[in-house]
Protein backbone atom coordinates (compact mmCIF):
# COMPACT_ATOMS: atom_id res chain seq x y z
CA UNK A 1 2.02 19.60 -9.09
CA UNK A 2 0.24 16.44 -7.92
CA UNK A 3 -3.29 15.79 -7.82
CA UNK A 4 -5.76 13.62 -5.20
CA UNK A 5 -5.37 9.54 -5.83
CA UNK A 6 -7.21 6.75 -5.06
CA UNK A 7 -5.49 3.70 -4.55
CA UNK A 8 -7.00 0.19 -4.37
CA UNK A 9 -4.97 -2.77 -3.06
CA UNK A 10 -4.79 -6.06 -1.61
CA UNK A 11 -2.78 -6.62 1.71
CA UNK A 12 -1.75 -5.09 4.60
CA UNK A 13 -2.13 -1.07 5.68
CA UNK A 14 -0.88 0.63 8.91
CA UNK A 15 -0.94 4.00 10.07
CA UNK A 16 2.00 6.28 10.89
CA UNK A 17 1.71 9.33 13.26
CA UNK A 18 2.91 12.47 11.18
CA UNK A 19 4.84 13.27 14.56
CA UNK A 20 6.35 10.28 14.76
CA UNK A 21 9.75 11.63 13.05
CA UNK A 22 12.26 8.35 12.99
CA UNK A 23 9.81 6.06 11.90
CA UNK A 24 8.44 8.58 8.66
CA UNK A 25 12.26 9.11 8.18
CA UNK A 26 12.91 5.57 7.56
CA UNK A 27 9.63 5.20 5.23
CA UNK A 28 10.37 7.61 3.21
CA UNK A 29 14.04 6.52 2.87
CA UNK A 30 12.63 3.09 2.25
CA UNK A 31 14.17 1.84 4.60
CA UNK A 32 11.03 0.25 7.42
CA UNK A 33 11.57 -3.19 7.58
CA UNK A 34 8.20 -3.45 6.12
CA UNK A 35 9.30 -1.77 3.28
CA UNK A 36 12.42 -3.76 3.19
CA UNK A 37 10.92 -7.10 3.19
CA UNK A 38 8.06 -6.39 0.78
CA UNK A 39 10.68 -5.18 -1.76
CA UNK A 40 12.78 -8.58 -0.68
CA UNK A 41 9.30 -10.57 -1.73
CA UNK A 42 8.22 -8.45 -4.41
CA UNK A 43 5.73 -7.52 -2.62
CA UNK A 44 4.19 -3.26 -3.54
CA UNK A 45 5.13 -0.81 -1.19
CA UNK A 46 2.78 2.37 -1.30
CA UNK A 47 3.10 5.09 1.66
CA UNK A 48 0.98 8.34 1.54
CA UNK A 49 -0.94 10.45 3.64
CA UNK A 50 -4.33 10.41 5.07
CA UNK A 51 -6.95 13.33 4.49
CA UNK A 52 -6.19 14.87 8.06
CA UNK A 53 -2.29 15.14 7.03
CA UNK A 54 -1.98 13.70 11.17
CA UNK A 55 -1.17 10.41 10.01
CA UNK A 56 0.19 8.89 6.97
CA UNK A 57 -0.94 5.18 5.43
CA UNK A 58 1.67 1.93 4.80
CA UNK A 59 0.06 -0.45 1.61
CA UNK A 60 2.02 -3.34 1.29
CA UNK A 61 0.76 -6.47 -0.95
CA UNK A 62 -0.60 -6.34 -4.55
CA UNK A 63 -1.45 -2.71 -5.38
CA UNK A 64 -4.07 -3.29 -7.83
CA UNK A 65 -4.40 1.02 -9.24
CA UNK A 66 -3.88 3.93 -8.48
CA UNK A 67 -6.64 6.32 -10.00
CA UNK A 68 -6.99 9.82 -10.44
CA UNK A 69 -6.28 12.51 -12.51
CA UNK A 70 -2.60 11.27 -12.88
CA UNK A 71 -3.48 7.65 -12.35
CA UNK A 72 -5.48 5.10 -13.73
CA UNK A 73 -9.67 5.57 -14.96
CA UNK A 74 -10.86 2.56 -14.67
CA UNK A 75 -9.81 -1.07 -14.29
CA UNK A 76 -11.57 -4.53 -14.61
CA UNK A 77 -10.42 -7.40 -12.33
CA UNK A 78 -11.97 -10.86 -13.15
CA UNK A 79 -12.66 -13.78 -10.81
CA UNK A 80 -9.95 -15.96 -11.82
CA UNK A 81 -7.28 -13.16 -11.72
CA UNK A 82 -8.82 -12.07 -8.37
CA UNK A 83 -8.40 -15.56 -6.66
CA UNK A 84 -4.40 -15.89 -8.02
CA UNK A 85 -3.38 -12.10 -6.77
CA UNK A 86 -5.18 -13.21 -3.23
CA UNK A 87 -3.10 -16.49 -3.38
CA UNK A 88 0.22 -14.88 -4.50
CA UNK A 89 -0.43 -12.24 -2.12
CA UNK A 90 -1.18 -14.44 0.80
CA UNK A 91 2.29 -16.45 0.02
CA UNK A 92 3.73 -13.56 -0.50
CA UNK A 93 3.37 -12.10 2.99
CA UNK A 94 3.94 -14.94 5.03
CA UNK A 95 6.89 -15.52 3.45
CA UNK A 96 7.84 -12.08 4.28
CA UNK A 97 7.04 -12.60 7.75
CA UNK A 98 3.63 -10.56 7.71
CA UNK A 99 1.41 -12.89 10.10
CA UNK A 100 -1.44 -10.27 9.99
CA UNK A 101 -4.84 -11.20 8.11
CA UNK A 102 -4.39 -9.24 4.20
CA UNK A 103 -7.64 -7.77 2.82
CA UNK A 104 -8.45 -5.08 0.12
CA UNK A 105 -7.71 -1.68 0.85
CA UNK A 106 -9.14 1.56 -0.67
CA UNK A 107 -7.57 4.25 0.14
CA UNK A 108 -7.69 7.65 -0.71
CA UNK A 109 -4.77 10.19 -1.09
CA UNK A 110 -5.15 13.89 -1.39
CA UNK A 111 -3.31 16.23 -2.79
CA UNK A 112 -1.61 18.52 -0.19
C-alpha cells in the first residue's frame, strides 16, 4: 500500500504518454537513455505518474525530497547548499548530454 508523494527536485522533467507502451517499458526497466545516462553521472532518476494517470513524469537531476506520508515532513535547504546542488547539477547534466535549461520541479504523485 502506497500513499500520495510530493517530490521536489532540481533538473530536468518530461512527460510520457501512458499509451506510449515501448517507451514506459524501457523506463520502468531503467533502461531510457535518460535514465541510463543520469545513473552514468550520478545524476537521480525519479519516474511516476501524473494526477490524470494519462501521462507519467521523468525527474532527472538532484532530487531534493520526497514528502508524504511515507516520505519526508519537512526539509530546510540553505543558500549556500542551494547554489552548490544548482552548480553540481548544472555540470552534471551537460556532462550527461542534457542541453535543456534545469530548474526546480515540484511535483506531485498520487497514490493510484
Amino acid at each position: 500500500m502506497g500513499a500520495d508523494a510530493f517530490h521536489v527536485a532540481y533538473g530536468l522533467r518530461w512527460e510520457i504518454d501512458a499509451s506510449s507502451e515501448s517507451e514506459i517499458t524501457l523506463l520502468e526497466r531503467r533502461q531510457d537513455p535518460r535514465q541510463l545516462a543520469a545513473k552514468l553521472h550520478e545524476l537521480d532518476c525519479w519516474l511516476g505518474v501524473t494526477t490524470d494517470q494519462e501521462r507519467y513524469f521523468l525527474l532527472v537531476g538532484k532530487l531534493v525530497g520526497n514528502f508524504g506520508w511515507e516520505g519526508k515532513h519537512t526539509a530546510t535547504l540553505g543558500d549556500a547548499e542551494q547554489a552548490r546542488l544548482i552548480s553540481e547539477t548544472r555540470a552534471k547534466l551537460l556532462a550527461g548530454g542534457f542541453e535543456s535549461e534545469p530548474g526546480w520541479h515540484y511535483q506531485f504523485e498520487p497514490d493510484c
